[in-house]
Protein backbone atom coordinates (compact mmCIF):
# COMPACT_ATOMS: atom_id res chain seq x y z
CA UNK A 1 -50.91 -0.43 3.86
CA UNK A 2 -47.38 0.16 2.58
CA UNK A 3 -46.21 0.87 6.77
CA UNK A 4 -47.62 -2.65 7.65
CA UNK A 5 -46.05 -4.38 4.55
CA UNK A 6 -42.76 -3.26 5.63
CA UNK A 7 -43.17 -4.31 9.05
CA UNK A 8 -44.04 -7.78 8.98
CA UNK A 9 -41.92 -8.02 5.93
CA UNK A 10 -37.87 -7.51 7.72
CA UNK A 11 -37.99 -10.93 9.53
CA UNK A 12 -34.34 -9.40 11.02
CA UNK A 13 -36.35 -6.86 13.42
CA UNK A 14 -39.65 -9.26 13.85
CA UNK A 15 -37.57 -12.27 15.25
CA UNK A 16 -34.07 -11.29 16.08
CA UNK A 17 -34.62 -7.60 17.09
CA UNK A 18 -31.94 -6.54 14.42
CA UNK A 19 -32.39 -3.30 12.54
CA UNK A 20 -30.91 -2.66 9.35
CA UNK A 21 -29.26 0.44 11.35
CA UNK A 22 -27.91 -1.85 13.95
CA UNK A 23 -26.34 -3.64 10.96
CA UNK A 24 -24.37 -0.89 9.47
CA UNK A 25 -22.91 -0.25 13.20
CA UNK A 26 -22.40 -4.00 13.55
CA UNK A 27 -19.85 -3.92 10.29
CA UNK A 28 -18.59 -0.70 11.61
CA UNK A 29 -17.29 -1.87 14.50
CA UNK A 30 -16.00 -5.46 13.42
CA UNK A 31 -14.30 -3.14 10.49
CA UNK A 32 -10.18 -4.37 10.26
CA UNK A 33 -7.14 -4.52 8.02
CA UNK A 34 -5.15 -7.71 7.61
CA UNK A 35 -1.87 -7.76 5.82
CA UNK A 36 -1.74 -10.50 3.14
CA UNK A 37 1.60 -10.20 1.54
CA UNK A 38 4.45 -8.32 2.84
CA UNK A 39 7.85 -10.22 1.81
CA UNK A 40 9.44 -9.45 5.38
CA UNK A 41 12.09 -12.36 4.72
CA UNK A 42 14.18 -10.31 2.07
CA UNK A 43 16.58 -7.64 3.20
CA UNK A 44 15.93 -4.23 1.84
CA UNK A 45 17.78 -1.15 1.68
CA UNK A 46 16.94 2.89 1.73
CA UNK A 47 15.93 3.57 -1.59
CA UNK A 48 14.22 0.25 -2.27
CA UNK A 49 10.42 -0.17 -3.13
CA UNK A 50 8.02 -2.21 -0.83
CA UNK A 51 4.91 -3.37 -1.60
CA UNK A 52 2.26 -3.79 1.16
CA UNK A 53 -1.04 -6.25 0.38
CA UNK A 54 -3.94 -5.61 2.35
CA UNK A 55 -7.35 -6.88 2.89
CA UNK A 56 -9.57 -4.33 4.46
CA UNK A 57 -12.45 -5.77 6.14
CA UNK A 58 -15.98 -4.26 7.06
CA UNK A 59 -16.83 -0.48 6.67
CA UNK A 60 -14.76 2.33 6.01
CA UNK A 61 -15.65 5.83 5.70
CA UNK A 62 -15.60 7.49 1.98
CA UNK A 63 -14.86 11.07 2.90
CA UNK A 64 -12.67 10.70 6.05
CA UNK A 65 -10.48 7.60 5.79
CA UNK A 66 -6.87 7.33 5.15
CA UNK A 67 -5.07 3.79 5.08
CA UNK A 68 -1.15 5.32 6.29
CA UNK A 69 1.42 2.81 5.75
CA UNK A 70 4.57 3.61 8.09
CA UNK A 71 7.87 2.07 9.18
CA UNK A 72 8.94 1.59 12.65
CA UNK A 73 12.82 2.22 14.12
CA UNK A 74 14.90 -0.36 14.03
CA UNK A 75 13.67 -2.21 17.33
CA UNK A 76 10.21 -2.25 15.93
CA UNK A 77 8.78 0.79 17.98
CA UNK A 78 6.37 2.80 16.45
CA UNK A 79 6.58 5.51 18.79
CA UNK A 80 7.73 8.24 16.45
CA UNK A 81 7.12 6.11 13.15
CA UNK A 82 7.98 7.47 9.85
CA UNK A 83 5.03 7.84 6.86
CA UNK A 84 5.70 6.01 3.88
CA UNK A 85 2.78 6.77 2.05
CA UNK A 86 -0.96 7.58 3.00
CA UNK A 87 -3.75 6.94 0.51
CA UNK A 88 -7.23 8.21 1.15
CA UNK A 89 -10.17 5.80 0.12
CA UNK A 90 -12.43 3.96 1.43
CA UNK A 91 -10.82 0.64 0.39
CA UNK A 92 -7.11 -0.26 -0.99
CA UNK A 93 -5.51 -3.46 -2.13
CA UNK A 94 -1.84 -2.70 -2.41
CA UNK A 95 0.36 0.42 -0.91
CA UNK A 96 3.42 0.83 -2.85
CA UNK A 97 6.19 2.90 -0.92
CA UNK A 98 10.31 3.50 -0.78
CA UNK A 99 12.11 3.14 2.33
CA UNK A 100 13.84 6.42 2.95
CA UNK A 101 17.20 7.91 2.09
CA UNK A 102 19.30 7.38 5.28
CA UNK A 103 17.16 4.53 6.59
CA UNK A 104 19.99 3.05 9.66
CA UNK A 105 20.53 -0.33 8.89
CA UNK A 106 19.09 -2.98 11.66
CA UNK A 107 17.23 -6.08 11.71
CA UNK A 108 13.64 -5.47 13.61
CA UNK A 109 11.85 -3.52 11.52
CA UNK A 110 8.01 -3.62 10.70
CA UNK A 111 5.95 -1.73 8.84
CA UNK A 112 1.58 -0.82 9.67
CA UNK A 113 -1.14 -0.31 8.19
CA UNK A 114 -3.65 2.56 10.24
CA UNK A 115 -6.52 3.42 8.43
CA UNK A 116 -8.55 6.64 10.18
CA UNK A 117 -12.11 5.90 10.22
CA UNK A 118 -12.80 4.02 11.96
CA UNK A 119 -9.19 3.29 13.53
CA UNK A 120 -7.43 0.18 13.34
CA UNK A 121 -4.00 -0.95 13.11
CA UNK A 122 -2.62 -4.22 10.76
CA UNK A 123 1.72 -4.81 11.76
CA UNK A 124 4.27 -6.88 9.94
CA UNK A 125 6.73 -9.38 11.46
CA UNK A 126 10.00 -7.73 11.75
CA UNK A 127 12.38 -7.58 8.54
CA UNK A 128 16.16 -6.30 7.49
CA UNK A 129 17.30 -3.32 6.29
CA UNK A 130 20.98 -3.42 5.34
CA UNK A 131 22.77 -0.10 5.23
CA UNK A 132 22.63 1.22 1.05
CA UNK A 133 26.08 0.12 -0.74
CA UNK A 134 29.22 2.73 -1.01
CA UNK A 135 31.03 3.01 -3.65
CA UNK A 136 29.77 1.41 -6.52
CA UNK A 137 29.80 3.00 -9.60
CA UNK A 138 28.98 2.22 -13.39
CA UNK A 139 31.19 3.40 -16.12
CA UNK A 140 29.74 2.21 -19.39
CA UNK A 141 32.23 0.85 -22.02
CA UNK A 142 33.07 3.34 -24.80
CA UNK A 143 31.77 3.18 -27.82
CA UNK A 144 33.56 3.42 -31.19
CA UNK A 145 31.88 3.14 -34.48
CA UNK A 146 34.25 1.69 -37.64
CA UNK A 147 32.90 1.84 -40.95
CA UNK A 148 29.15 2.52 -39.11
CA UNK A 149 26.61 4.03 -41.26
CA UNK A 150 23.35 5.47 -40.15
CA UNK A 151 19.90 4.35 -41.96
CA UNK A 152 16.90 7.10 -40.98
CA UNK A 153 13.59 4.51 -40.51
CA UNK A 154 10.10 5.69 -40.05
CA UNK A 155 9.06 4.96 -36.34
CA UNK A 156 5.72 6.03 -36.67
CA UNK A 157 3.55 5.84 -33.00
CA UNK A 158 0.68 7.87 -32.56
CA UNK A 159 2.12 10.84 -32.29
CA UNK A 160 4.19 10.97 -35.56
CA UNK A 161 7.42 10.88 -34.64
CA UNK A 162 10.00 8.87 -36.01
CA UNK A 163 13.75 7.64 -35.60
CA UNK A 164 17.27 6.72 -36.49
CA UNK A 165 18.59 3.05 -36.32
């Protein structure tokens, strides 16, 4: 009784010919990753931070799937691109990542987003990186203390310890 319930109960099979199975290999194969917010219209520079937004769409695997953000050469060609970061989950909002030390300077640039499982491929529009500024340094102002006194307060935090003001 239960085996004849079931069957005239999943209207999917009985009128389309649509399996639940088929389903999950439907949303596996319309899986993708869209890039919501990328600010490609500032200029960056090695060293910076970037922050990548991402909407992944449909199924990704648990176990096996990495979302691999990289940066392409200066013309935009990913043919040797370089990792900026690779997170392994099934699903990710935001990649957070630092353009390289010794990043050459050029205007097309664009980053991706590749997850692994399945494999698909999200790109930027091009953006500027500016070569990283010489010579600038800080030299704080010196400090000179006349008729300073120093008063011990309690700073307690959770761990007990306290300070000088």
């Amino acid at each position: 009784m239960f085996k004849r319930l079931v069957k005239t109960y999943n209207p999917l099979s009985k009128y389309l010919g649509i399996t639940l199975l088929g389903l999950l290999f439907v949303a596996q194969s319309s899986a993708q990753i869209v890039i919501n917010r990328f600010a490609n219209d500032l200029t960056y520079f090695p060293g910076a931070g970037i922050s990548v937004n991402v909407i992944p769409q449909g199924v990704f695997t648990l176990s096996t799937n990495q979302f691999i953000l990289e940066l392409s050469d200066n013309t935009g060609s990913f043919a040797i691109p370089v990792v900026l970061k690779t997170v392994q989950d099934y699903y990710v909002s935001t990649i957070n990542a630092t353009i390289p030390a010794g990043t050459a300077a050029g205007t097309g640039y664009k980053i991706r987003v590749r997850s692994t499982s399945p494999v698909h491929i999200a790109e930027s529009a091009t953006f500027s990186i500016a070569a990283a500024p010489t010579g600038v340094t800080f030299t704080p102002p010196a400090m000179t203390a006349t008729n300073a006194t120093q008063d011990m307060i309690n700073c307690v935090t959770n761990e007990g310890y306290f300070g000088y003001l």
